[in-house]
C-alpha atoms as a PDB file:
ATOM      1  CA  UNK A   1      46.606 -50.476  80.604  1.00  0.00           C
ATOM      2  CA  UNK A   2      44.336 -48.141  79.255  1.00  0.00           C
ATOM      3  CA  UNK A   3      42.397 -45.741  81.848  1.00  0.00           C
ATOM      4  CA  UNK A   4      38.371 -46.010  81.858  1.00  0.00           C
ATOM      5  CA  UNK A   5      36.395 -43.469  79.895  1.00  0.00           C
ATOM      6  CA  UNK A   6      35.303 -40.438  82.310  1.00  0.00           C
ATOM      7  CA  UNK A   7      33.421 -37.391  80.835  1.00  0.00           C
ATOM      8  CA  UNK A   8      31.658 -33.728  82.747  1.00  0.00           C
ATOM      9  CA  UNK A   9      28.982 -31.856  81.361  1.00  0.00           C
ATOM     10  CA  UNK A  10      32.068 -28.853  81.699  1.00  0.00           C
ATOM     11  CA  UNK A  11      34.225 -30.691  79.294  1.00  0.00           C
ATOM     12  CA  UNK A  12      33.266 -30.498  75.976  1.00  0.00           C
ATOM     13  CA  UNK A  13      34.562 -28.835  72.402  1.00  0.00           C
ATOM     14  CA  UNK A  14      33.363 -25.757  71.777  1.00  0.00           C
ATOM     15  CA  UNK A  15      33.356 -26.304  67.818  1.00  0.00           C
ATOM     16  CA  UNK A  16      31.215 -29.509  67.520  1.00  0.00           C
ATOM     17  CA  UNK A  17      30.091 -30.196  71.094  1.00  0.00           C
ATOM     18  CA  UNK A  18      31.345 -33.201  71.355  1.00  0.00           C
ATOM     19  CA  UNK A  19      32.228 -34.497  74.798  1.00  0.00           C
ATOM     20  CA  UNK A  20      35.672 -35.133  75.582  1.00  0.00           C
ATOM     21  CA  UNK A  21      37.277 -37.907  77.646  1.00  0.00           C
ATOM     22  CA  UNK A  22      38.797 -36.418  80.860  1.00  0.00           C
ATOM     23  CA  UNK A  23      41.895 -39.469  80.789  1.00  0.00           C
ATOM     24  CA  UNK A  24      42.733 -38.392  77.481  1.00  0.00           C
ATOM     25  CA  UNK A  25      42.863 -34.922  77.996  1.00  0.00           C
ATOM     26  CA  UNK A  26      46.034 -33.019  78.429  1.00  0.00           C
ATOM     27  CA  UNK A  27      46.009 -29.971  80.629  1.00  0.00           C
ATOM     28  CA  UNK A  28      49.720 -29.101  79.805  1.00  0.00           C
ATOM     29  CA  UNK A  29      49.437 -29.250  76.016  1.00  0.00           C
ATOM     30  CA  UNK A  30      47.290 -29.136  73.664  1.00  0.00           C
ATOM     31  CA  UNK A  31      44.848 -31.800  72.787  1.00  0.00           C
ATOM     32  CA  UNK A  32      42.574 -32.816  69.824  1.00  0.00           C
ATOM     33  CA  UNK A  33      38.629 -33.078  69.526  1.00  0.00           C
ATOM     34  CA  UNK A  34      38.490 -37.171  68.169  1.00  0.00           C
ATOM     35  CA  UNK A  35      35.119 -35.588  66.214  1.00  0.00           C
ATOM     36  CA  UNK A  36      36.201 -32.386  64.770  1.00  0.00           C
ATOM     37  CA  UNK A  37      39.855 -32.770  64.834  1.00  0.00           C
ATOM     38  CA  UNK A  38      39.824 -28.854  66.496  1.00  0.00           C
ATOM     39  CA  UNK A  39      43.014 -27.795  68.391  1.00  0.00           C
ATOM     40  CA  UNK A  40      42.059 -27.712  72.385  1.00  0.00           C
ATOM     41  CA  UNK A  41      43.803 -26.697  75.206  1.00  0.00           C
ATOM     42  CA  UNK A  42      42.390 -26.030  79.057  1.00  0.00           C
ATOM     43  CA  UNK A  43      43.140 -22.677  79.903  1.00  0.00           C
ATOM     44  CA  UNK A  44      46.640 -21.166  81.354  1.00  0.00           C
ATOM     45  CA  UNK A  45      45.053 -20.180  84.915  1.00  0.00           C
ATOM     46  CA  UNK A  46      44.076 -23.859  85.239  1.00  0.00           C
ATOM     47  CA  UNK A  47      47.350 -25.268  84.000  1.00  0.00           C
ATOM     48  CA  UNK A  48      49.080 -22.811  86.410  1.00  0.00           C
ATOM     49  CA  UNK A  49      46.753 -23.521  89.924  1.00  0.00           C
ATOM     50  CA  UNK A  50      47.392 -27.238  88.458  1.00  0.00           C
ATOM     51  CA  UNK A  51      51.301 -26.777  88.619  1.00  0.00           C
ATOM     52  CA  UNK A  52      51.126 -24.748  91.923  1.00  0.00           C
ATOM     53  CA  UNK A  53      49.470 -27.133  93.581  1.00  0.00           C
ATOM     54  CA  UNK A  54      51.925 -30.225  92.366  1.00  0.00           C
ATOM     55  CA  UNK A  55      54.482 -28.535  93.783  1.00  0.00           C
ATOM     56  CA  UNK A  56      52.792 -27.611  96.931  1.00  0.00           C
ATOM     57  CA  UNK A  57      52.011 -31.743  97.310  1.00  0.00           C
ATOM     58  CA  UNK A  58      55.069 -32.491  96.825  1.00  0.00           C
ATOM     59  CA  UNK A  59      56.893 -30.254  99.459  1.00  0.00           C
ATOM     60  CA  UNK A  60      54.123 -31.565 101.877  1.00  0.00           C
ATOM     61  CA  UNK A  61      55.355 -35.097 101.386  1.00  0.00           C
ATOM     62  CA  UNK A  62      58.705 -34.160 101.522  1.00  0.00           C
ATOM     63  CA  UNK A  63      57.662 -32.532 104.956  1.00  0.00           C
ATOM     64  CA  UNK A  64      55.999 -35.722 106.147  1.00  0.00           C
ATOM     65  CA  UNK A  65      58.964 -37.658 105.369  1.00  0.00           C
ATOM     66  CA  UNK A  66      61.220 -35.342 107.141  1.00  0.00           C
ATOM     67  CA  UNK A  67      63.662 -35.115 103.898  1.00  0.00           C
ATOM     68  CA  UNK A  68      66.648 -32.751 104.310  1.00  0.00           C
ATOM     69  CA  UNK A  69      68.725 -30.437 101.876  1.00  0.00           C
ATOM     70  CA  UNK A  70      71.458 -33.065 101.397  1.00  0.00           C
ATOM     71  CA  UNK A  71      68.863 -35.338 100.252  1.00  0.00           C
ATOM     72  CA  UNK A  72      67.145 -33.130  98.284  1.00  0.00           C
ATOM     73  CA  UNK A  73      67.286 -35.329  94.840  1.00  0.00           C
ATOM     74  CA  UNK A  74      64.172 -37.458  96.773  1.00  0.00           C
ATOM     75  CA  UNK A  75      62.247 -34.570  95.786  1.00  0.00           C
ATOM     76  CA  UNK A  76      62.036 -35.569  92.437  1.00  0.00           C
ATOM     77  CA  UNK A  77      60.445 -38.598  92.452  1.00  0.00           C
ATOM     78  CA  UNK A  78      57.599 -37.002  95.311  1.00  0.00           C
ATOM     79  CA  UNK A  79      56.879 -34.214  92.782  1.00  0.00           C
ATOM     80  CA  UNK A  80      56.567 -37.335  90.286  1.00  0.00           C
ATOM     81  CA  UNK A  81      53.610 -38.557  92.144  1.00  0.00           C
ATOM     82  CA  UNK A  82      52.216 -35.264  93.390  1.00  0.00           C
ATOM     83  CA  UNK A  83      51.895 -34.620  89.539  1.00  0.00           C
ATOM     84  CA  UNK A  84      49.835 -37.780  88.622  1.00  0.00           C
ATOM     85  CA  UNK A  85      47.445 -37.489  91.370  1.00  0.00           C
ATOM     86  CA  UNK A  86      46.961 -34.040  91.375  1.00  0.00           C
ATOM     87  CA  UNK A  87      46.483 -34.100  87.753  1.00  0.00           C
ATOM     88  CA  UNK A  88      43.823 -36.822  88.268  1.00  0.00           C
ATOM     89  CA  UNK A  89      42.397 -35.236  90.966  1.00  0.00           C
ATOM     90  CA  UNK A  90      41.681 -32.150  89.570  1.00  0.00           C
ATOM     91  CA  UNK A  91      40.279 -33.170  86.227  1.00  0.00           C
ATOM     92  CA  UNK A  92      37.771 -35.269  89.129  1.00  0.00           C
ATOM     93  CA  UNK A  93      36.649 -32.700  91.248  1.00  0.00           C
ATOM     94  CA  UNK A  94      37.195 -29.179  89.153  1.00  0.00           C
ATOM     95  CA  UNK A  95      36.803 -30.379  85.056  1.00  0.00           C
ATOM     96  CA  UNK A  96      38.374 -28.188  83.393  1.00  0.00           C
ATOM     97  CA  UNK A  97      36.639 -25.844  80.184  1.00  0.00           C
ATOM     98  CA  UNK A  98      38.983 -26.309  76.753  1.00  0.00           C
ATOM     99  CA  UNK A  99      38.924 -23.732  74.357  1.00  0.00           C
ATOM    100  CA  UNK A 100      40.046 -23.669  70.924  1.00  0.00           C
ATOM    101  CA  UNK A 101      43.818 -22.965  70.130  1.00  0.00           C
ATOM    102  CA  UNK A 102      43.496 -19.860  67.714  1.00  0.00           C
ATOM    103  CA  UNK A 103      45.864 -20.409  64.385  1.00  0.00           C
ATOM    104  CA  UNK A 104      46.750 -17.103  64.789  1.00  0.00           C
ATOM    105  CA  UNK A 105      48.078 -17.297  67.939  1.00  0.00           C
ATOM    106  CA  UNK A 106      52.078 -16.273  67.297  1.00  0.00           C
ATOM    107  CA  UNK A 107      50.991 -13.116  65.124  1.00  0.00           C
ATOM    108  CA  UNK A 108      49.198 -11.318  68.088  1.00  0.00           C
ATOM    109  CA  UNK A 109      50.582  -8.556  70.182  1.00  0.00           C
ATOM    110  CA  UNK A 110      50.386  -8.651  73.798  1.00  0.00           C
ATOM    111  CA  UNK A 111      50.308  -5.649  76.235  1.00  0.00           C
ATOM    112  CA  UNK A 112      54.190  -4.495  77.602  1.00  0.00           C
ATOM    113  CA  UNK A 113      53.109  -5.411  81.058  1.00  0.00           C
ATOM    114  CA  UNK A 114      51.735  -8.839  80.250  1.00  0.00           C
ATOM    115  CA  UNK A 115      55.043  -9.109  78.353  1.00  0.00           C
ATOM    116  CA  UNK A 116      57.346  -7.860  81.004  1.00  0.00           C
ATOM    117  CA  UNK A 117      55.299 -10.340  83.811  1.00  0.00           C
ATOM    118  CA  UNK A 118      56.321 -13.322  81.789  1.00  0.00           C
ATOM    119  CA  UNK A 119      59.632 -12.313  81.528  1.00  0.00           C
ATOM    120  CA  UNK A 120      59.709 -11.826  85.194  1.00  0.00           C
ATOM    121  CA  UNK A 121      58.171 -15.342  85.672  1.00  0.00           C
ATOM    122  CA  UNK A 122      60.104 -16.819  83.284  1.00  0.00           C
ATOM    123  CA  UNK A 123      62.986 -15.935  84.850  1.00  0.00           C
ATOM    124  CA  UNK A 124      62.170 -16.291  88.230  1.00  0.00           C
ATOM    125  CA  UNK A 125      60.766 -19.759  88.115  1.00  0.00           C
ATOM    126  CA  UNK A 126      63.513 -20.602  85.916  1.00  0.00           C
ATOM    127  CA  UNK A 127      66.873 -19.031  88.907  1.00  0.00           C
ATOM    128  CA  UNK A 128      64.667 -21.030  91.349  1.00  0.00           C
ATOM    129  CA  UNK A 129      64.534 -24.777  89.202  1.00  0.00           C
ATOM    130  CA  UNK A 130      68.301 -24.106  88.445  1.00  0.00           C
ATOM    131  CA  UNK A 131      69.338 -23.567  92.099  1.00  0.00           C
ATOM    132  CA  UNK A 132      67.035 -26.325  93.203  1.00  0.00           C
ATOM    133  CA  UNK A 133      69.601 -28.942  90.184  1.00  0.00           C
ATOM    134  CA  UNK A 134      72.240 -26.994  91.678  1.00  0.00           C
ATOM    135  CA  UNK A 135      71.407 -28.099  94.957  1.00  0.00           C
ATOM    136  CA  UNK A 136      70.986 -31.507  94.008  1.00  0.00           C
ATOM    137  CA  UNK A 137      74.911 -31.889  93.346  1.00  0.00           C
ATOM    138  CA  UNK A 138      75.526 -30.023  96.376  1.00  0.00           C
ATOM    139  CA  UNK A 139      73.767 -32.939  98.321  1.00  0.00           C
ATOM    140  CA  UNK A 140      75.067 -35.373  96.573  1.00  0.00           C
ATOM    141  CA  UNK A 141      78.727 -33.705  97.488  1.00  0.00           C
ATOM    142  CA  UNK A 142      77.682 -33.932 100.865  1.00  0.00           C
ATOM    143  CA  UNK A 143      76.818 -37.481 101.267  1.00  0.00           C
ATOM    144  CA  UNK A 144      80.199 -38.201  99.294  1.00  0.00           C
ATOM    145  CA  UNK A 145      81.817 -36.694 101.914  1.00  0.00           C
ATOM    146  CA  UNK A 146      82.686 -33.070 101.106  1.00  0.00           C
ATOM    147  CA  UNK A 147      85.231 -30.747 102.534  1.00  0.00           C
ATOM    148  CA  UNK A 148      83.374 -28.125 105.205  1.00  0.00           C
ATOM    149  CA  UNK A 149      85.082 -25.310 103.118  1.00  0.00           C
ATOM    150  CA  UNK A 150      83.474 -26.045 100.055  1.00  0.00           C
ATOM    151  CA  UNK A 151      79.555 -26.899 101.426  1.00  0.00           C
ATOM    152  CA  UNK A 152      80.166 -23.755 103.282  1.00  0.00           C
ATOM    153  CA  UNK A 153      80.478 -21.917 100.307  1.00  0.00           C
ATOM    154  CA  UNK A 154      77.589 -23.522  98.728  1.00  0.00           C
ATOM    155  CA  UNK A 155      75.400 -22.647 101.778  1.00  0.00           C
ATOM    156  CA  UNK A 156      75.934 -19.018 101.537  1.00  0.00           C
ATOM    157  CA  UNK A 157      75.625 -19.220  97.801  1.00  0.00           C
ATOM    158  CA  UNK A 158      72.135 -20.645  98.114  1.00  0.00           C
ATOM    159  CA  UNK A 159      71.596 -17.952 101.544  1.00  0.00           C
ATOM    160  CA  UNK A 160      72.004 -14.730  99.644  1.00  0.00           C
ATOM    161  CA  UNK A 161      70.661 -12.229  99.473  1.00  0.00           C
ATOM    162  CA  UNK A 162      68.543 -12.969 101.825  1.00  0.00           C
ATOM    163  CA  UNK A 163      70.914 -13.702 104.567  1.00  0.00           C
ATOM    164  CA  UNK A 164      72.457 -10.461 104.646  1.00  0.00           C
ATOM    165  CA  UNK A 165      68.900  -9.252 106.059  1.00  0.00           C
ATOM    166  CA  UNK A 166      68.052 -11.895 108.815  1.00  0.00           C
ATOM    167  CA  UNK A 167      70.679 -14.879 109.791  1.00  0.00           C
ATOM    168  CA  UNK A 168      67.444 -17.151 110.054  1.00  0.00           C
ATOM    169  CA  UNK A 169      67.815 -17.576 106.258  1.00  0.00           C
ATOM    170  CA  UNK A 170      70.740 -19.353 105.841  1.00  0.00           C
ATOM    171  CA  UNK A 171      70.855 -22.533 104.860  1.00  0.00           C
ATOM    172  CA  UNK A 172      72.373 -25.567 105.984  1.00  0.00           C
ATOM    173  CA  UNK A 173      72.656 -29.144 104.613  1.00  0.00           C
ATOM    174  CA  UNK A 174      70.494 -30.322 107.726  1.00  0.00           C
ATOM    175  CA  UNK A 175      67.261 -27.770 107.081  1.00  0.00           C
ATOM    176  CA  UNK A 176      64.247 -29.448 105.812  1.00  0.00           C
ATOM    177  CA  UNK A 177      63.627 -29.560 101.892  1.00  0.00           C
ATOM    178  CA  UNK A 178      60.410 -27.108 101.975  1.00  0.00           C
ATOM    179  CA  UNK A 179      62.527 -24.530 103.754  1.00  0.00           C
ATOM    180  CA  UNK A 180      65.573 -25.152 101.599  1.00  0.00           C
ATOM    181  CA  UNK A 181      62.885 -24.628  98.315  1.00  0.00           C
ATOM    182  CA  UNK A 182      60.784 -21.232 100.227  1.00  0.00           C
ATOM    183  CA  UNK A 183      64.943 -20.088 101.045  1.00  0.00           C
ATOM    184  CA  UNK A 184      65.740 -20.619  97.092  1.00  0.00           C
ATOM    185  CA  UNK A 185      61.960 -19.673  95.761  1.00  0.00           C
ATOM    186  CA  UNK A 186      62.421 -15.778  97.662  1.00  0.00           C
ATOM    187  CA  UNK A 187      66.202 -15.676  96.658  1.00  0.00           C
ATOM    188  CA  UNK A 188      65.136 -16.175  93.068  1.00  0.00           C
ATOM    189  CA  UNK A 189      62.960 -13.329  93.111  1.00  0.00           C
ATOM    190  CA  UNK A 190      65.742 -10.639  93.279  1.00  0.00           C
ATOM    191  CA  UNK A 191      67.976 -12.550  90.754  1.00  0.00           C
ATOM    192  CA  UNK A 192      65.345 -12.284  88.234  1.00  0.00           C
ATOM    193  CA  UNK A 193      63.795  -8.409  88.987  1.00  0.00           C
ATOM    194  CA  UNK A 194      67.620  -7.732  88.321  1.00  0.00           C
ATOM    195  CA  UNK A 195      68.009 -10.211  84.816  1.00  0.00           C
ATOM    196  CA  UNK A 196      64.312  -8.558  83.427  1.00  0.00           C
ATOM    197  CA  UNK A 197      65.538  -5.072  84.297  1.00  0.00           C
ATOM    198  CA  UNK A 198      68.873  -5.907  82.479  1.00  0.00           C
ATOM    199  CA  UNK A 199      67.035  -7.854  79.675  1.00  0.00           C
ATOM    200  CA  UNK A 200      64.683  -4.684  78.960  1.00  0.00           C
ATOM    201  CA  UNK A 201      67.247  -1.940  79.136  1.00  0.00           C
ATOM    202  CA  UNK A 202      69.301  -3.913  76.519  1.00  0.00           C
ATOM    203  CA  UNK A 203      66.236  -4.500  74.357  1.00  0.00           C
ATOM    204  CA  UNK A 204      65.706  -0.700  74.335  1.00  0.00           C
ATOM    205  CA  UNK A 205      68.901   0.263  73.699  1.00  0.00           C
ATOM    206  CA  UNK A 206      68.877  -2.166  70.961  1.00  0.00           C
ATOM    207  CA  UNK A 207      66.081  -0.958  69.435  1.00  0.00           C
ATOM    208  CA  UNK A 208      67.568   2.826  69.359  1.00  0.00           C
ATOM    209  CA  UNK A 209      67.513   3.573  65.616  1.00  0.00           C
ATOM    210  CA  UNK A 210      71.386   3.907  64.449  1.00  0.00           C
ATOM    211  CA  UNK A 211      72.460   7.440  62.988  1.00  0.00           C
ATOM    212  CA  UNK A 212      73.562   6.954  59.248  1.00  0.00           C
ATOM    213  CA  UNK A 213      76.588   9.039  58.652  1.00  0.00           C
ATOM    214  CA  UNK A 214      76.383   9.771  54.898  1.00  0.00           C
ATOM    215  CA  UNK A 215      79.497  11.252  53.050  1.00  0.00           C
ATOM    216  CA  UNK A 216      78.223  13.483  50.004  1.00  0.00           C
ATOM    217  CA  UNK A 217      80.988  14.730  47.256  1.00  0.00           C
ATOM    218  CA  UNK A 218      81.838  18.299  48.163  1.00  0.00           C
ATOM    219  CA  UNK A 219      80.357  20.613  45.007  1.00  0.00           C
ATOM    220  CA  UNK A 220      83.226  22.971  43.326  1.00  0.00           C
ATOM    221  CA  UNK A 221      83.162  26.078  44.169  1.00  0.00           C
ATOM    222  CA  UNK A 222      82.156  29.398  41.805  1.00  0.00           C
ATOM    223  CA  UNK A 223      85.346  30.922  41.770  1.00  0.00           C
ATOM    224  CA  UNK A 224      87.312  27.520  41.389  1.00  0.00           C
ATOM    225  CA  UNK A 225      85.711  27.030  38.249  1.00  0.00           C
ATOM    226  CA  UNK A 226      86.948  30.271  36.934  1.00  0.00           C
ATOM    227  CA  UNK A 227      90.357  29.815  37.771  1.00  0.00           C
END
């Protein structure tokens, strides 16, 4: 079924002018003026607030509906919905502004920092959605009746290193998901200072230019060439 037309005085391309249609635009890609043919995309602060806040819906359902660690593969069809209406929601109440994608895009050079905070993001983000799979065969190890020796040692896997500050961060199959996910999210944080400082010190060493060792023929000497 195809969604009604629904267009803001906000949304529009900036090449031709034309207005676009909010239920055909995508927020998380790139999209395409129907007039001009132009390259749009909404911009990354928007995408990111967007993405925040799906995930922030979905751990309030997940709250509502008391869901636990062991059951913590539920969460994926709450963040499922959390996406669609938030997605609809926003592009409702806050339309977004599209700008044009520049062709030149992969040639430009961004600043170290900016380079070195997606990195950190990157990686962060990334630990975090990997322990959160992880944690989704834990619980399903749990409900197929694992030994207390091994969902032990997946507890304290998921606890450090926070748990070696404060006991209250452990983790246990019975916590609720949000706490399971804020646990994971802070845990996350250390892993990935620690892989961007190891990524950047490789990087540089890498970089090092290598010392050419160059072998040139030995001349003859004055007196061998009167001998």
């Amino acid at each position: 079924m195809e969604l009604p037309e629904s267009y803001s005085e906000r949304t529009f391309c900036p090449h031709c002018g034309e207005h676009l249609n909010l239920n055909r635009l995508n927020i998380y890609g790139v999209s395409k003026c129907p007039v001009c043919e132009s390259l749009l995309a909404v911009s990354r602060l928007y995408r990111v607030v967007t993405w925040l806040l799906t995930i922030g819906a979905s751990l309030l359902l997940a709250s509502v509906f008391r869901v636990k660690a062991y059951a913590a593969v539920a969460w994926i069809p709450l963040l499922l919905t959390s996406a669609v209406l938030i997605t609809i929601f926003a592009k409702a109440w806050f339309p977004p502004k599209v700008g044009l994608v520049p062709m030149d895009a992969a040639g430009k050079r961004t600043e170290p920092w900016l380079r070195n905070l997606s990195l950190l993001l990157m990686f962060w983000f990334g630990q975090t959605f990997f322990l959160v799979a992880y944690s989704f065969i834990a619980g399903s190890a749990y409900l197929l009746g694992g030994t207390q020796g091994d969902i032990r040692e997946l507890c304290e896997f998921f606890s450090l290193p926070l748990a070696w500050v404060n006991s209250r961060f452990e983790i246990s199959p019975t916590i609720s998901l949000p706490a399971l996910f804020g646990i994971v999210f802070a845990n996350s944080f250390f892993y990935a200072v620690t892989y961007t400082a190891l990524t950047r010190i490789v990087q540089s060493r890498l970089r090092k230019p290598f010392t050419k060792l160059g072998i040139s023929a030995t001349q003859p000497d004055d007196d061998d060439d009167c001998i």
